[in-house]
Protein backbone atom coordinates (compact mmCIF):
# COMPACT_ATOMS: atom_id res chain seq x y z
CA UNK A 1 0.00 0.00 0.00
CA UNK A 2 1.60 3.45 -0.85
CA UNK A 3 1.49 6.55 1.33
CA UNK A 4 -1.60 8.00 -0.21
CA UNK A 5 -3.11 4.52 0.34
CA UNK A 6 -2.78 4.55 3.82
CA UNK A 7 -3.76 8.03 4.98
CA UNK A 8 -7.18 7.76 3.13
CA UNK A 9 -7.63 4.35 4.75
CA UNK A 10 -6.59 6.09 8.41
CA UNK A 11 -9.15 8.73 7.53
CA UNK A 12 -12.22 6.39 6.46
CA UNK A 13 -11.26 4.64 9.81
CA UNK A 14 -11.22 7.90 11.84
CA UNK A 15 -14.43 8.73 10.15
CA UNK A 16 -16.09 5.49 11.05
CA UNK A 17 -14.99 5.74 14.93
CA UNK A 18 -15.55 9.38 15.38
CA UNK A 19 -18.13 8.78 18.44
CA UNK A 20 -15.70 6.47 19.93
CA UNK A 21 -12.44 8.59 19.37
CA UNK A 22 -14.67 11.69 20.85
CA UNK A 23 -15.63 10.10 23.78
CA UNK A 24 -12.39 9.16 24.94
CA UNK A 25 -11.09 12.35 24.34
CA UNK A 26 -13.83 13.93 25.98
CA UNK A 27 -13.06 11.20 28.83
CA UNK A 28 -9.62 12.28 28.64
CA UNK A 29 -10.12 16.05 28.87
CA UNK A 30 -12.43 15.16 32.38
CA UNK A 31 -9.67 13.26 33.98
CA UNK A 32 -7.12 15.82 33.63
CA UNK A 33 -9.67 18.07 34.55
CA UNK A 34 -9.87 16.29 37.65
CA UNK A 35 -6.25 15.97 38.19
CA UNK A 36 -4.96 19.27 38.20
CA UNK A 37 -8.06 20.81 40.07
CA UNK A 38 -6.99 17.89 42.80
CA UNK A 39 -3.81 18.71 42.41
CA UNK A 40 -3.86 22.58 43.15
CA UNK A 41 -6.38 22.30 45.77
CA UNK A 42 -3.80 19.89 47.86
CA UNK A 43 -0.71 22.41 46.91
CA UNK A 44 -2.73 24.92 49.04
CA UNK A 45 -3.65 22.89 51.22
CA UNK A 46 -0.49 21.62 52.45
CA UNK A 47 1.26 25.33 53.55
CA UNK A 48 3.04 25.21 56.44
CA UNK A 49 0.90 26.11 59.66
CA UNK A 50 2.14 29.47 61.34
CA UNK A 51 2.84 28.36 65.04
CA UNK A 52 2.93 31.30 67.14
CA UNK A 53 5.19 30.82 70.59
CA UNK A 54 4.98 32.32 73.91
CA UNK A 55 7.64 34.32 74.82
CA UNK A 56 9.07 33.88 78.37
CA UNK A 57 10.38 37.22 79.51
């Protein structure tokens, strides 16, 4: 099969799956979604507590 050959058979193939290749990229797009909200909302969570002392004098 030449080069021609093969992109127009990766594009009928594409065409025929396009629910299933938009779904899992739409899956996809959620999950890192997900992710990075999870992720920034635990970088702020995790500050270091300001511990005020007593002084002794």
């Amino acid at each position: 099969m030449n080069y021609k050959g093969r992109i127009l058979t990766l594009f009928y193939w594409i065409k025929s799956k396009k629910s299933a290749i938009l779904f899992i990229v739409i899956i996809f797009l959620l999950m890192s979604l997900s992710f990075a909200l999870g992720y920034i909302t635990a970088r702020d969570l995790t500050k270091v507590p300001i511990i005020i002392q007593k002084n002794s004098k």
